[in-house]
PDB file of N, CA and C in Angstrom:
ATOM      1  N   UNK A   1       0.813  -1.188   0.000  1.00  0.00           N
ATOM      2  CA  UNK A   1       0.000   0.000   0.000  1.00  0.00           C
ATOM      3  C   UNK A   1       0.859   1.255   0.000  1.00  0.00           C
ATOM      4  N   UNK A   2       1.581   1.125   0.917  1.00  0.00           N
ATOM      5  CA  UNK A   2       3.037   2.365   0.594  1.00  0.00           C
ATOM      6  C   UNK A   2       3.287   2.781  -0.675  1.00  0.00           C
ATOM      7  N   UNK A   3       3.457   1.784  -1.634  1.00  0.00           N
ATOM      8  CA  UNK A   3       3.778   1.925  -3.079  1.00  0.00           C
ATOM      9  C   UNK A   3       2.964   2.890  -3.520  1.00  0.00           C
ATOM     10  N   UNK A   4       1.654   2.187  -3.790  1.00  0.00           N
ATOM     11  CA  UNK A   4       0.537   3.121  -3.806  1.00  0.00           C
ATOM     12  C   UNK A   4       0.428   4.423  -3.599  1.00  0.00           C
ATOM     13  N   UNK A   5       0.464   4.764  -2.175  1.00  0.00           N
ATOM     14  CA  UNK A   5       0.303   6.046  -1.803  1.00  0.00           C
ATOM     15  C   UNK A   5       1.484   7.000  -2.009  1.00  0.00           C
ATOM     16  N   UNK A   6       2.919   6.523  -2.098  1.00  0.00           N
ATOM     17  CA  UNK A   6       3.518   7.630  -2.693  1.00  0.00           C
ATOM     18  C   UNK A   6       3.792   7.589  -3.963  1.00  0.00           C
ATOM     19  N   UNK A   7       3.180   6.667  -4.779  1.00  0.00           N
ATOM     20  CA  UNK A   7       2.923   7.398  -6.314  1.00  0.00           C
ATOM     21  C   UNK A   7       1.374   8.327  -6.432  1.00  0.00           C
ATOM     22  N   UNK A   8       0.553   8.046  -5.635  1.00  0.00           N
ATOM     23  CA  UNK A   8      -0.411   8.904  -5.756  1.00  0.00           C
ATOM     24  C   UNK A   8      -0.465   9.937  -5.536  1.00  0.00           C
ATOM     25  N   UNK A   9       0.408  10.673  -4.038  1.00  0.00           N
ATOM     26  CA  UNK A   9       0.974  11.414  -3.362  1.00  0.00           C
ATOM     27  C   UNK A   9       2.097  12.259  -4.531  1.00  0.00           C
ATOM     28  N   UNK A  10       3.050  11.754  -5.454  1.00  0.00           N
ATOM     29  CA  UNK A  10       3.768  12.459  -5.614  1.00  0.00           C
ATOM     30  C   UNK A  10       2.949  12.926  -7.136  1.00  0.00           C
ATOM     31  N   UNK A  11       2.086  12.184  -7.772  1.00  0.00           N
ATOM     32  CA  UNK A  11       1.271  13.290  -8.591  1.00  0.00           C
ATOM     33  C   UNK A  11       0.798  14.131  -8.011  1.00  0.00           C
ATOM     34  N   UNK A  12       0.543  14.048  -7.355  1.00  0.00           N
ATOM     35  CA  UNK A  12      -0.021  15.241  -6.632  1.00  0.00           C
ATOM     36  C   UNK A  12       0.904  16.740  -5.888  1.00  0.00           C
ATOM     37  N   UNK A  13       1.852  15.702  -6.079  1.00  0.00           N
ATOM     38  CA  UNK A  13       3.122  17.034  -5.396  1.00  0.00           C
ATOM     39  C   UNK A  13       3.671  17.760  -7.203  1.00  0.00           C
ATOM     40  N   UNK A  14       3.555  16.828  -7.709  1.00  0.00           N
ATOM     41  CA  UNK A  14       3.886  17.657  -8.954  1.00  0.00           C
ATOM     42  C   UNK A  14       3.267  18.843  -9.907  1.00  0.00           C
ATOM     43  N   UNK A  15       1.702  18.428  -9.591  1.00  0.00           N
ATOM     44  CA  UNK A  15       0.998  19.551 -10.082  1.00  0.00           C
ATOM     45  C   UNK A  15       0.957  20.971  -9.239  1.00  0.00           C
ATOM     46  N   UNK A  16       1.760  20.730  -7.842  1.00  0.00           N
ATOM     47  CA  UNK A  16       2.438  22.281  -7.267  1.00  0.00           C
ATOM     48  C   UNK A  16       3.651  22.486  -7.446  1.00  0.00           C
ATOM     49  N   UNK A  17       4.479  21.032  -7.726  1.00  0.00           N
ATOM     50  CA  UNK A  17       6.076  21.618  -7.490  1.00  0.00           C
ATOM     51  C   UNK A  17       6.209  21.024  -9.105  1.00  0.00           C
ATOM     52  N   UNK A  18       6.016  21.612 -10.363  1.00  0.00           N
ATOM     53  CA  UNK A  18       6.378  20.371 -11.600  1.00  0.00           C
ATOM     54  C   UNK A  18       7.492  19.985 -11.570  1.00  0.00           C
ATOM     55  N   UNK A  19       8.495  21.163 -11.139  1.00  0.00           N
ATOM     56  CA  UNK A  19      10.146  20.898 -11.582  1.00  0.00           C
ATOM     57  C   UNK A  19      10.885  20.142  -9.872  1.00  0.00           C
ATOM     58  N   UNK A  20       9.430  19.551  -9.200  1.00  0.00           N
ATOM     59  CA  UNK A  20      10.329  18.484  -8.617  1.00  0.00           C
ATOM     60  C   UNK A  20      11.576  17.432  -9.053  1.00  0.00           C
ATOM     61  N   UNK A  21      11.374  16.959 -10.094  1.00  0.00           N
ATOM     62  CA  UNK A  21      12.526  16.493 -10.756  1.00  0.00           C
ATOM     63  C   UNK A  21      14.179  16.748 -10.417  1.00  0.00           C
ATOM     64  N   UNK A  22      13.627  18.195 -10.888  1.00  0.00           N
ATOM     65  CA  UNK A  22      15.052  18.730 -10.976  1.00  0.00           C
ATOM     66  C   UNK A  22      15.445  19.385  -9.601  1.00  0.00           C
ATOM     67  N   UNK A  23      14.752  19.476  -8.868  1.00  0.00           N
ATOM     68  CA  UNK A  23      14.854  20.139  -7.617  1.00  0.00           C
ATOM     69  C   UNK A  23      15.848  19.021  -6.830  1.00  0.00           C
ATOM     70  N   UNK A  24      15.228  17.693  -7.033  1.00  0.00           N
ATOM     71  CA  UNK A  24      15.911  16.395  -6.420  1.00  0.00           C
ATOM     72  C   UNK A  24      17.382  16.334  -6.798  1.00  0.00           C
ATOM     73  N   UNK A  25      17.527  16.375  -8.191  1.00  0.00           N
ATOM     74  CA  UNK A  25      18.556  16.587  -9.067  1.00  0.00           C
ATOM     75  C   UNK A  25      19.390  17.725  -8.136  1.00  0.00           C
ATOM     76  N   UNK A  26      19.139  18.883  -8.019  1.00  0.00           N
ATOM     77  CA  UNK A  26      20.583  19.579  -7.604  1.00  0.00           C
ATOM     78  C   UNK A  26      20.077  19.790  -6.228  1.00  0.00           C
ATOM     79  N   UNK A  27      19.908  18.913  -5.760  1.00  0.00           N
ATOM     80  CA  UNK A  27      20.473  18.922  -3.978  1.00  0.00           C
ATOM     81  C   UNK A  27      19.124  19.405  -3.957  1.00  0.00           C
ATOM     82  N   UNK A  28      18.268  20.680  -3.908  1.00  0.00           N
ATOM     83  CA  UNK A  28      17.454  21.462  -3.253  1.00  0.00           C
ATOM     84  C   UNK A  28      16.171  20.693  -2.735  1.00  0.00           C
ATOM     85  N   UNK A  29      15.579  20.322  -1.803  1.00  0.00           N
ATOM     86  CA  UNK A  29      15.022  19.589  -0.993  1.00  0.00           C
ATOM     87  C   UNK A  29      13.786  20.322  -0.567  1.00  0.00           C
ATOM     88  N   UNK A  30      14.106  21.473   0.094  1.00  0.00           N
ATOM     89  CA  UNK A  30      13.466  22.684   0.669  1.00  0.00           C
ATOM     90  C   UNK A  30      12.345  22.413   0.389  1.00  0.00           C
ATOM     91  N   UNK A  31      11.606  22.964  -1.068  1.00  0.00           N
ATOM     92  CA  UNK A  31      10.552  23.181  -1.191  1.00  0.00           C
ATOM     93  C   UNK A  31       9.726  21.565  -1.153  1.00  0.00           C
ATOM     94  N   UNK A  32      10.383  20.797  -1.268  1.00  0.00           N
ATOM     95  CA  UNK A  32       9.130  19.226  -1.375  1.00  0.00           C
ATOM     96  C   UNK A  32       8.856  18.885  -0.346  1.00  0.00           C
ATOM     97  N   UNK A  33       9.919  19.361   0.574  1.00  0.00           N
ATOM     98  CA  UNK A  33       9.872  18.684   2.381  1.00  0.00           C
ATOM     99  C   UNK A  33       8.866  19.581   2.954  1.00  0.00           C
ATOM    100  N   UNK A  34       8.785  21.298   2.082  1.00  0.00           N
ATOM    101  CA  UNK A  34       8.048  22.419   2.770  1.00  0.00           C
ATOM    102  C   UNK A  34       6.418  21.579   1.951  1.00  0.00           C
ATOM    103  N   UNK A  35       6.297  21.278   1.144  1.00  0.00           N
ATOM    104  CA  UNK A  35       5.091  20.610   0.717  1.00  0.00           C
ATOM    105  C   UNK A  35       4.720  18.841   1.215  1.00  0.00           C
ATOM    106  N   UNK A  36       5.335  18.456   1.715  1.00  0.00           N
ATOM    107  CA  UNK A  36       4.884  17.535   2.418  1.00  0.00           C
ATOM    108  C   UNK A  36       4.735  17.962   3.692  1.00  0.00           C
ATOM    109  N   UNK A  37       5.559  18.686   4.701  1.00  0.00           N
ATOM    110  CA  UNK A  37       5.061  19.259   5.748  1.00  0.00           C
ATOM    111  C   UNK A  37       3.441  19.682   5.824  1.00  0.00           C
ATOM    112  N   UNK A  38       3.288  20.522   4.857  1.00  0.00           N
ATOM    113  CA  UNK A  38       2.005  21.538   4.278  1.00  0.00           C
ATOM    114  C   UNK A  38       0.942  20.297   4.398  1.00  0.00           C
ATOM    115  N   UNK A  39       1.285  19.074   3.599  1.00  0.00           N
ATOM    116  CA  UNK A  39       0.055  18.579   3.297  1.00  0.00           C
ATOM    117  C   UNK A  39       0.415  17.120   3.742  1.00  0.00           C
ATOM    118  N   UNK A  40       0.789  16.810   4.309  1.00  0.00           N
ATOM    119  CA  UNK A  40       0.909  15.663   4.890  1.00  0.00           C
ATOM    120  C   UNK A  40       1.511  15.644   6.809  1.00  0.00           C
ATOM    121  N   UNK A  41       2.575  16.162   6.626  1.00  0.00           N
ATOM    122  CA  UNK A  41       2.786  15.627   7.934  1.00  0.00           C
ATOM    123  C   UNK A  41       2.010  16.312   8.924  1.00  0.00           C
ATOM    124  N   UNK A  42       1.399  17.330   8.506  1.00  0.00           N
ATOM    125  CA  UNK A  42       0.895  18.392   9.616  1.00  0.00           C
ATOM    126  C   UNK A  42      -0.325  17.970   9.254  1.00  0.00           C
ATOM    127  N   UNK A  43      -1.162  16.840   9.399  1.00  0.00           N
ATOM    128  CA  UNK A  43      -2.107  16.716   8.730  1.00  0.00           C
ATOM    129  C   UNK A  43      -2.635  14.894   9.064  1.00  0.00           C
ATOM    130  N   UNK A  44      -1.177  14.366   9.207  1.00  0.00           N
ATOM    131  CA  UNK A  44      -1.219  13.023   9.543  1.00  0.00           C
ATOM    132  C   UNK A  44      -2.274  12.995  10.740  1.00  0.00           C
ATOM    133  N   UNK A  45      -2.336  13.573  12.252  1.00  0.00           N
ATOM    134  CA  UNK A  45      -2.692  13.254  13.439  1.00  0.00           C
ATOM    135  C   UNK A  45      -4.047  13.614  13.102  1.00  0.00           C
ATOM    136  N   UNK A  46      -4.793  14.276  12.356  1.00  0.00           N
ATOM    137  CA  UNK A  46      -6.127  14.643  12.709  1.00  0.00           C
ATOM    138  C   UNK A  46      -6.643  14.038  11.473  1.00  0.00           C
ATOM    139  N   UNK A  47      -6.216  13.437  10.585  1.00  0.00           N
ATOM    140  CA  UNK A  47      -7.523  12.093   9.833  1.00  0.00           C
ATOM    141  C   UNK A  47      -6.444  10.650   9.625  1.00  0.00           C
ATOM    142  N   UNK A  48      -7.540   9.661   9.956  1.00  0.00           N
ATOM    143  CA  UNK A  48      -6.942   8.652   9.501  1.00  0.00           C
ATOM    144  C   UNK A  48      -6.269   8.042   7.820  1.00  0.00           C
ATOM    145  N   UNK A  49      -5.580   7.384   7.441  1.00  0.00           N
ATOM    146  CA  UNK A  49      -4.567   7.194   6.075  1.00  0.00           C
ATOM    147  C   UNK A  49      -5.846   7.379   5.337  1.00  0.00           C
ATOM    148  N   UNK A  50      -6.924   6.564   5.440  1.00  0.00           N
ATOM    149  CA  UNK A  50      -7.649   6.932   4.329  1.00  0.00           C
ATOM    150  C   UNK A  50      -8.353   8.461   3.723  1.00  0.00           C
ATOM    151  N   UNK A  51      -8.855   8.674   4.852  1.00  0.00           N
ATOM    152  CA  UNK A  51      -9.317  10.064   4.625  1.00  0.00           C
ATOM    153  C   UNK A  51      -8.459  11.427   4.428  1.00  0.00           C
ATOM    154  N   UNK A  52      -7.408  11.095   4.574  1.00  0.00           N
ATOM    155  CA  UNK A  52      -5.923  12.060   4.868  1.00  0.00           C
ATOM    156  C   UNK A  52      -5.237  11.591   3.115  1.00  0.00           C
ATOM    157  N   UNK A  53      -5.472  10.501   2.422  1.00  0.00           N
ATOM    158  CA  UNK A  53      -4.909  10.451   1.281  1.00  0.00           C
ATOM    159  C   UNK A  53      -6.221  11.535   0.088  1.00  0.00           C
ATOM    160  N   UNK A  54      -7.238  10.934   0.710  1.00  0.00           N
ATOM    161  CA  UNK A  54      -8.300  11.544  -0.397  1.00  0.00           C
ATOM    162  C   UNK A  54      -7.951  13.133  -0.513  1.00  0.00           C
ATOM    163  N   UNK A  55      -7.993  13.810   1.162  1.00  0.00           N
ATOM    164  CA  UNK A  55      -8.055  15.314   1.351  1.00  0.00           C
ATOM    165  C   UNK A  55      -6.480  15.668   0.128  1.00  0.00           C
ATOM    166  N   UNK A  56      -5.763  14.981   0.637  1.00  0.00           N
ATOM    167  CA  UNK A  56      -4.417  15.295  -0.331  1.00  0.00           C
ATOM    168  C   UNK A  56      -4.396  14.987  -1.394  1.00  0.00           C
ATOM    169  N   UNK A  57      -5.294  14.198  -2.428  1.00  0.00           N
ATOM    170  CA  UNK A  57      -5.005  13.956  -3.627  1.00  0.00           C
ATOM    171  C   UNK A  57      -6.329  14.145  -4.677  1.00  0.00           C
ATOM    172  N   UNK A  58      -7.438  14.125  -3.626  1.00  0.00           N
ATOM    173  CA  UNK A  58      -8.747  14.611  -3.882  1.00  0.00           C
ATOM    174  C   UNK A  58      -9.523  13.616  -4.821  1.00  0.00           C
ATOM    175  N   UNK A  59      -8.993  12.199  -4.072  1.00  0.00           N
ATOM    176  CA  UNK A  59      -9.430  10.915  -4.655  1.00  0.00           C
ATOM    177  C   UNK A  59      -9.199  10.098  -3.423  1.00  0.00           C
ATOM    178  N   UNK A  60      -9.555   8.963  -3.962  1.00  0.00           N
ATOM    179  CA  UNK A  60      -9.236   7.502  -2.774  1.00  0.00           C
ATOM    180  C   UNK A  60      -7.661   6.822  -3.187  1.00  0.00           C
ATOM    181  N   UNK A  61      -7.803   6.402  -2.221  1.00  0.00           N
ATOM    182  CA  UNK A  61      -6.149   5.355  -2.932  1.00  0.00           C
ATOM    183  C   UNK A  61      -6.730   4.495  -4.097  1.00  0.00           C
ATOM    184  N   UNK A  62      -6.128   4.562  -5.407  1.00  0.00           N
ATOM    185  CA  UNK A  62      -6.287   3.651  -6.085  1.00  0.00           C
ATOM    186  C   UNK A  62      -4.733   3.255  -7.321  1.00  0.00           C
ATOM    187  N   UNK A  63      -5.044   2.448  -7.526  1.00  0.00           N
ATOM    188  CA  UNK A  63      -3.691   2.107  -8.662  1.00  0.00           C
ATOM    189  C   UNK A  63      -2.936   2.642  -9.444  1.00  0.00           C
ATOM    190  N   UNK A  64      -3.859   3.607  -9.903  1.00  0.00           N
ATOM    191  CA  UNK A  64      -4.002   4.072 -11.457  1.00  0.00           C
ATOM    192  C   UNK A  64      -2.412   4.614 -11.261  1.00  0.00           C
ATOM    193  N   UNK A  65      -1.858   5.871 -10.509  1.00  0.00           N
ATOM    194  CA  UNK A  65      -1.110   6.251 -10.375  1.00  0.00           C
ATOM    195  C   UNK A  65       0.257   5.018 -10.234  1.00  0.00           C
ATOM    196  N   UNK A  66       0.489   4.157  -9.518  1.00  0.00           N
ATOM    197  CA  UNK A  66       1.311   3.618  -9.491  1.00  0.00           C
ATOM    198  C   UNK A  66       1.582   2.709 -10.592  1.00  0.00           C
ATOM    199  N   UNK A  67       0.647   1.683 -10.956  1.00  0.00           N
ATOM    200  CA  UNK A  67       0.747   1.224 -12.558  1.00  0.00           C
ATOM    201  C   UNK A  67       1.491   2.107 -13.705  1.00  0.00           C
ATOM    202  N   UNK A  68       0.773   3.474 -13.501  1.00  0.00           N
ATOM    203  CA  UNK A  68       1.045   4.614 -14.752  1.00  0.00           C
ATOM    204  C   UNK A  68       3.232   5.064 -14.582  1.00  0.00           C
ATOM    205  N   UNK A  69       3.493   4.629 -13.387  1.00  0.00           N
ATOM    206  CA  UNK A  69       4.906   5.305 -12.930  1.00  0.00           C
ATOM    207  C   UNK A  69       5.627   4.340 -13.661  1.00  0.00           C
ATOM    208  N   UNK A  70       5.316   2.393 -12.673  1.00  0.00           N
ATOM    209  CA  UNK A  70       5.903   2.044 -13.329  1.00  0.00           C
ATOM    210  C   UNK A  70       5.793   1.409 -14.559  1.00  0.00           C
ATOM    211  N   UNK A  71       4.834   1.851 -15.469  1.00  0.00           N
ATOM    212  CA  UNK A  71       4.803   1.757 -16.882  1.00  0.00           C
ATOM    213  C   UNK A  71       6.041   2.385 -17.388  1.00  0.00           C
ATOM    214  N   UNK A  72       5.882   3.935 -17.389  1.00  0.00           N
ATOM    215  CA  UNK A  72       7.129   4.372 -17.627  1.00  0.00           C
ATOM    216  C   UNK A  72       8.707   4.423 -16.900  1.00  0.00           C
ATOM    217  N   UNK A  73       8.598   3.878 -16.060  1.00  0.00           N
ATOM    218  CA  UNK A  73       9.917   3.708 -15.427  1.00  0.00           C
ATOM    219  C   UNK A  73      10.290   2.317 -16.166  1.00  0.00           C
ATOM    220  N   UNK A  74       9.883   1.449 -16.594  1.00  0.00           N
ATOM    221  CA  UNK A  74      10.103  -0.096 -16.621  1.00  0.00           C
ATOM    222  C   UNK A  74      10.102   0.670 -18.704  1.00  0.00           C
ATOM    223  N   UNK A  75       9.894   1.102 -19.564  1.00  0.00           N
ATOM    224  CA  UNK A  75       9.656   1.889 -20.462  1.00  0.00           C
ATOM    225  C   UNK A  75      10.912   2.491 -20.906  1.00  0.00           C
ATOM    226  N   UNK A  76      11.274   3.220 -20.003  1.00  0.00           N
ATOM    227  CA  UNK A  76      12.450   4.314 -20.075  1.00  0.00           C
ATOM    228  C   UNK A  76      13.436   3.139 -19.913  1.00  0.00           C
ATOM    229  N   UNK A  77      13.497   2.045 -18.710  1.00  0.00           N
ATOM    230  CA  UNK A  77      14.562   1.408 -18.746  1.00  0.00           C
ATOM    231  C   UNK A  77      14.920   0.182 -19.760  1.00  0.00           C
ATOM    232  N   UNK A  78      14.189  -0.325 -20.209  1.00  0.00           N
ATOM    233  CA  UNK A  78      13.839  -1.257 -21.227  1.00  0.00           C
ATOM    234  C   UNK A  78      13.614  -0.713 -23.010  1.00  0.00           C
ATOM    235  N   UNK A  79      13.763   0.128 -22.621  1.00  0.00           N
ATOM    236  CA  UNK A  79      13.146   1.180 -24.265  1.00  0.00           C
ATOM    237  C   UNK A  79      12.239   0.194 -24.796  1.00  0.00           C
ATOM    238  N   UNK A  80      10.891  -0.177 -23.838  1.00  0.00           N
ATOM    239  CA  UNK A  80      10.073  -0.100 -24.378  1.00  0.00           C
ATOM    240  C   UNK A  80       8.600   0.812 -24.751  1.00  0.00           C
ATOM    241  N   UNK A  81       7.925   0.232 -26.053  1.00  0.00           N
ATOM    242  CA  UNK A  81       7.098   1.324 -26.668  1.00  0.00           C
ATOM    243  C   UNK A  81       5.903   0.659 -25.545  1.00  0.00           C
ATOM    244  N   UNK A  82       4.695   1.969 -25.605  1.00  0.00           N
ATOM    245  CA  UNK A  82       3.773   1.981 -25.032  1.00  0.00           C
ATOM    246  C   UNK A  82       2.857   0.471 -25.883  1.00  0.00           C
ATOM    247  N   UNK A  83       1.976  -0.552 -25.379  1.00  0.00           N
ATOM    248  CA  UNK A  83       1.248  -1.196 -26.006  1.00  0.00           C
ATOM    249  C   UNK A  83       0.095  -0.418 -26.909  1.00  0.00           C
ATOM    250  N   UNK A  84       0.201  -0.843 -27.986  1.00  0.00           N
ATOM    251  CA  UNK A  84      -0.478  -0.125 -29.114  1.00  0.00           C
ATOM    252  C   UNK A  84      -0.324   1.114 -29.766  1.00  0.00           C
ATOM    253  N   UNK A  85       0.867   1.216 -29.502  1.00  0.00           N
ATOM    254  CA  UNK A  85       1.707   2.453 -30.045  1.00  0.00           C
ATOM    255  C   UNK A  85       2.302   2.063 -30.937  1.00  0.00           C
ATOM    256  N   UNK A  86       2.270   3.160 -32.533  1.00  0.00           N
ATOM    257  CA  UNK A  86       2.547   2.047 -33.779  1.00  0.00           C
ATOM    258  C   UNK A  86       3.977   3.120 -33.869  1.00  0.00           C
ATOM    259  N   UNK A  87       5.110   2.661 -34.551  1.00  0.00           N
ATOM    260  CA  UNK A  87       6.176   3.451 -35.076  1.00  0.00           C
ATOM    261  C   UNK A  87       6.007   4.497 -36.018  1.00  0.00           C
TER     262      UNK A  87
END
């Protein structure tokens, strides 16, 4: 379920931080730790995982997100094409 929730979690950090990426990339930390603070850790004690993932992602836990990561992670490393994607 971990899996889950921080691929769901980090779409969700991306549509505030996009250039998380690169932020990871040169050291700078600051702002993702200042957005998980914001919306997660300060946030953990007063709803339980379920209701505390929805408020943060403005859905339920579900797959979609983690399937979709490592599609493209397993993609990028394999150079493979998307299924039904013609050349």
């Amino acid at each position: 379920m971990g899996n889950l929730l921080s691929y769901q979690i980090w779409d969700t950090l991306l549509q505030d931080l996009p250039n998380a990426d690169d932020l990871i990339e040169s050291g700078n930390f600051k702002p993702i730790h200042g957005w998980l603070k914001q919306h997660i850790y300060s946030q953990g004690r007063k709803y339980p995982p379920k209701q505390l993932i929805e408020r943060v992602t403005g859905r339920p836990m579900a797959a979609f997100s983690y399937l979709t990561g490592l599609q493209a992670k397993y993609r990028e490393i394999y150079g493979l094409e998307m299924a039904g994607a013609s050349s």
